[in-house]
N, C-alpha and C. Protein backbone atom coordinates (compact mmCIF):
# COMPACT_ATOMS: atom_id res chain seq x y z
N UNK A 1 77.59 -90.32 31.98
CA UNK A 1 77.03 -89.01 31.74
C UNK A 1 75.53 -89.09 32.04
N UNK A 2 75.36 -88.20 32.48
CA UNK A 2 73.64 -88.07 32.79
C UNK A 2 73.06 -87.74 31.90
N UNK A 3 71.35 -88.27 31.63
CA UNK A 3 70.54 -87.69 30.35
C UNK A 3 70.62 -86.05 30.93
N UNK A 4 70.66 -85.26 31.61
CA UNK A 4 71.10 -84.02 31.70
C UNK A 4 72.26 -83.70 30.68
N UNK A 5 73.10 -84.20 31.31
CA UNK A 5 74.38 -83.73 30.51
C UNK A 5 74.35 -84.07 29.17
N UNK A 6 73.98 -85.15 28.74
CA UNK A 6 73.92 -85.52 27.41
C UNK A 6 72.83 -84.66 26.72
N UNK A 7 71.89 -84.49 27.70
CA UNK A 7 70.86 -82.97 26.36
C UNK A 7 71.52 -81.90 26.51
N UNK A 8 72.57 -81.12 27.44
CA UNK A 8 72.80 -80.13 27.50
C UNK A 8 74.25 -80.07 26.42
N UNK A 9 74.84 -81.57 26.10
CA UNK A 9 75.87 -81.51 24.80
C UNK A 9 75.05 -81.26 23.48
N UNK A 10 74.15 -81.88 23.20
CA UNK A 10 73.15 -82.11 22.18
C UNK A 10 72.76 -81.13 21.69
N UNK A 11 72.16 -79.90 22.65
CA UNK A 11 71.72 -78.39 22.92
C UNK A 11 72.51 -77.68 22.20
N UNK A 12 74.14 -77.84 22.76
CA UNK A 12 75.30 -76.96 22.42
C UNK A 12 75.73 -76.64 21.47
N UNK A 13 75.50 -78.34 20.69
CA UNK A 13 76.37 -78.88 19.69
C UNK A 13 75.06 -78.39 18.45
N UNK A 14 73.69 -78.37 18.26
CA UNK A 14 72.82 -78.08 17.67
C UNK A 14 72.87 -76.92 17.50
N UNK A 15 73.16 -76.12 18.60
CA UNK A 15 73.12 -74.44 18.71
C UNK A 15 74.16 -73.84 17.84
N UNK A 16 75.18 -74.62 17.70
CA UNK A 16 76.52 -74.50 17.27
C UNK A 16 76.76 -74.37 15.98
N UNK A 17 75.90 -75.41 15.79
CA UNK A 17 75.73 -75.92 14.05
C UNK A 17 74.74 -75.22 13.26
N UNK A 18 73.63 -74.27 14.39
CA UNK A 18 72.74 -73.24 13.79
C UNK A 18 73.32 -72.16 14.11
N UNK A 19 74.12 -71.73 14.59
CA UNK A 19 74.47 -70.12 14.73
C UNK A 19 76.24 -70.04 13.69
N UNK A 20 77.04 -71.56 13.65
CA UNK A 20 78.12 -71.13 12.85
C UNK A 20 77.37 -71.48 11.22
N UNK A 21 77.51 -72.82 11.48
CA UNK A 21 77.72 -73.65 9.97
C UNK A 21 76.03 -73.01 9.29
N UNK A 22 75.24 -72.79 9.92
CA UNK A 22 73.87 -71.87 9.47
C UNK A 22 74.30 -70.72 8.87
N UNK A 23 74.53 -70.09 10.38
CA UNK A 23 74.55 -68.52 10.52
C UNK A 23 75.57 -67.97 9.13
N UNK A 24 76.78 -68.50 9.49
CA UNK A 24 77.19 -67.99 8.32
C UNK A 24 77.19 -68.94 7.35
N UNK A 25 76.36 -69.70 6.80
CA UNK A 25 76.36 -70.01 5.46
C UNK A 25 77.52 -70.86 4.67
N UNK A 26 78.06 -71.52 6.09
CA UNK A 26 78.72 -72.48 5.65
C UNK A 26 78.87 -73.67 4.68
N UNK A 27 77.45 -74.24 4.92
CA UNK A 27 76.67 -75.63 4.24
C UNK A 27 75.54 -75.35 3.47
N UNK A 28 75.11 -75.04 2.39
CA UNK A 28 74.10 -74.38 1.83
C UNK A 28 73.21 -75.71 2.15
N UNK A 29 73.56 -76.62 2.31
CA UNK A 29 72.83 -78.21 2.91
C UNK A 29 72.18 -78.02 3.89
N UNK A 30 73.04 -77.29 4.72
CA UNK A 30 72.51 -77.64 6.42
C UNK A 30 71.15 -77.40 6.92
N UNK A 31 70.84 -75.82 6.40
CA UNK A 31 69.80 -75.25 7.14
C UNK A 31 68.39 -76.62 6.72
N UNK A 32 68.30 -77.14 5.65
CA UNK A 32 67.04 -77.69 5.94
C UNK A 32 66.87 -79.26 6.54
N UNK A 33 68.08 -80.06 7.07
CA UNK A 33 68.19 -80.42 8.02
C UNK A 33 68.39 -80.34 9.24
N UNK A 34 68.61 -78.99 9.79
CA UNK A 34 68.70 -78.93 11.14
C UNK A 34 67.78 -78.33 11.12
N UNK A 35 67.15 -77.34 10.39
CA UNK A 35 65.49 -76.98 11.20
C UNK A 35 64.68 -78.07 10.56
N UNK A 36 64.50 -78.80 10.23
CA UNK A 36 63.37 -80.17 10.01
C UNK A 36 64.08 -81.49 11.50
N UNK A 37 65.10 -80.85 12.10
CA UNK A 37 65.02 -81.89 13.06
C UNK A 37 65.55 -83.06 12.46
N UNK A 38 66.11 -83.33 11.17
CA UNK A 38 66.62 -84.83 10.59
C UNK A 38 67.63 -84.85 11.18
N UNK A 39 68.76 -84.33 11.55
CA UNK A 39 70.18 -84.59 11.81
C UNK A 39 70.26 -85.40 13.36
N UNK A 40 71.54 -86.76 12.54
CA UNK A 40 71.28 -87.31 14.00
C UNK A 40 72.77 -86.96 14.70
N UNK A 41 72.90 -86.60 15.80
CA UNK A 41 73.34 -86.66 16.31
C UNK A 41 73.87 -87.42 17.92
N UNK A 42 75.04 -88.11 17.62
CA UNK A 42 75.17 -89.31 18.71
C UNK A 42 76.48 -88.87 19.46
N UNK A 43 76.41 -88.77 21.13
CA UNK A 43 77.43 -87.97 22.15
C UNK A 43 78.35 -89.80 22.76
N UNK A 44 79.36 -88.98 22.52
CA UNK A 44 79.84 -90.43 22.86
C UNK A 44 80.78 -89.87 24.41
N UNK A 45 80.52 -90.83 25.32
CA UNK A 45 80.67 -90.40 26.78
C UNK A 45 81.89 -90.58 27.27
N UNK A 46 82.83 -91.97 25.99
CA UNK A 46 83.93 -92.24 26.51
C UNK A 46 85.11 -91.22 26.07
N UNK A 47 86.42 -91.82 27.15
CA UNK A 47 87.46 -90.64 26.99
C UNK A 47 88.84 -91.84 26.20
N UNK A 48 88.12 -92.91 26.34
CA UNK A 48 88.82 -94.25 25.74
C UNK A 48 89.28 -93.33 23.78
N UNK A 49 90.29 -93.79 23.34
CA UNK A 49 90.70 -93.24 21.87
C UNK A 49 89.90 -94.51 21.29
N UNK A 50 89.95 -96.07 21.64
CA UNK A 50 89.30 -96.97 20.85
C UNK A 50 87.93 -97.06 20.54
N UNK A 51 87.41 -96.43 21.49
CA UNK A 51 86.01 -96.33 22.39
C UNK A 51 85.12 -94.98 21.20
N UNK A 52 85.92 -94.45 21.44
CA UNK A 52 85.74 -92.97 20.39
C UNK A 52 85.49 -93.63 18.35
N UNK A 53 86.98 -94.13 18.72
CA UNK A 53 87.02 -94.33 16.87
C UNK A 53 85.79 -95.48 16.77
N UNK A 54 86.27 -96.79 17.63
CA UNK A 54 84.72 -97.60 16.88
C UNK A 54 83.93 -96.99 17.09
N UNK A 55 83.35 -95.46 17.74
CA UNK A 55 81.75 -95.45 17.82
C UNK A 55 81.73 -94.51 16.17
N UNK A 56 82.70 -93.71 16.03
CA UNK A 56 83.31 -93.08 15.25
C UNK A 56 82.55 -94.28 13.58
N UNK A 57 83.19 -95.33 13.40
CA UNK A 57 83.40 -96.47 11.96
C UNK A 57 81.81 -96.78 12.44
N UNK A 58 80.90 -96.72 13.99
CA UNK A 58 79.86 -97.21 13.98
C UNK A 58 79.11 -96.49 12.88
N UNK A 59 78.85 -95.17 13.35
CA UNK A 59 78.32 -94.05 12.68
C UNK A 59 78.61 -93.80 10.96
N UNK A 60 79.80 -93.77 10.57
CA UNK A 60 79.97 -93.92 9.37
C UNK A 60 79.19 -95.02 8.80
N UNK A 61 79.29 -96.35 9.38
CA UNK A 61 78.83 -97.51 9.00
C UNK A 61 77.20 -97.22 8.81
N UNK A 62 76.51 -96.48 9.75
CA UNK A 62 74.73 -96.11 9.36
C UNK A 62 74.82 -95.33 8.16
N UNK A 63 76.02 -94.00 7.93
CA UNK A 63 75.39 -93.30 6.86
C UNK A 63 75.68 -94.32 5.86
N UNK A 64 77.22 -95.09 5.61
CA UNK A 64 76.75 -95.97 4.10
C UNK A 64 75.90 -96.69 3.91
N UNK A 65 74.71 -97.41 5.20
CA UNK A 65 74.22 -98.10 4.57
C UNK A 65 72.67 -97.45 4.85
N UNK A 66 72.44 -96.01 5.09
CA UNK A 66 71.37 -95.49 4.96
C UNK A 66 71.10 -94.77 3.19
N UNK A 67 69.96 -94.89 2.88
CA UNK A 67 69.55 -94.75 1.58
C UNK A 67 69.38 -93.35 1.44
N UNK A 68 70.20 -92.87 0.27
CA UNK A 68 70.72 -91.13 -0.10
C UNK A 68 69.16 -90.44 0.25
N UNK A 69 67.81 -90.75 0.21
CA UNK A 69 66.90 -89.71 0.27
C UNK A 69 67.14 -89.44 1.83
């Protein structure tokens, strides 16, 4: 995937998460992580199912061992 394509998923997927899970008031959480820019978000390029889930247990694996603040 090109850094093109990968900002234009990033874009989508941000836009997505501010106009649903925002807009309507899905996550009373959300709004002050996605407008402060904290939320990470990671595009995974493969179409592999193994490829997906370990990046999948990767990611889980940062939030348990990132510290609740």
């Amino acid at each position: 995937m090109s850094p093109s394509a990968y900002s234009k998923v990033e874009q989508r997927t941000r836009a997505w998460l501010d106009s649903f899970v925002v807009g309507l008031n899905l996550c009373p959480f959300a709004r002050p992580v996605i407008t402060a820019d904290s939320l990470r978000l990671t595009v995974c390029e493969s179409a592999q199912l193994e490829t997906i889930a370990a990046m999948y247990l990767q990611e889980l694996a940062l939030i348990c061992d990132s510290p609740e603040s």
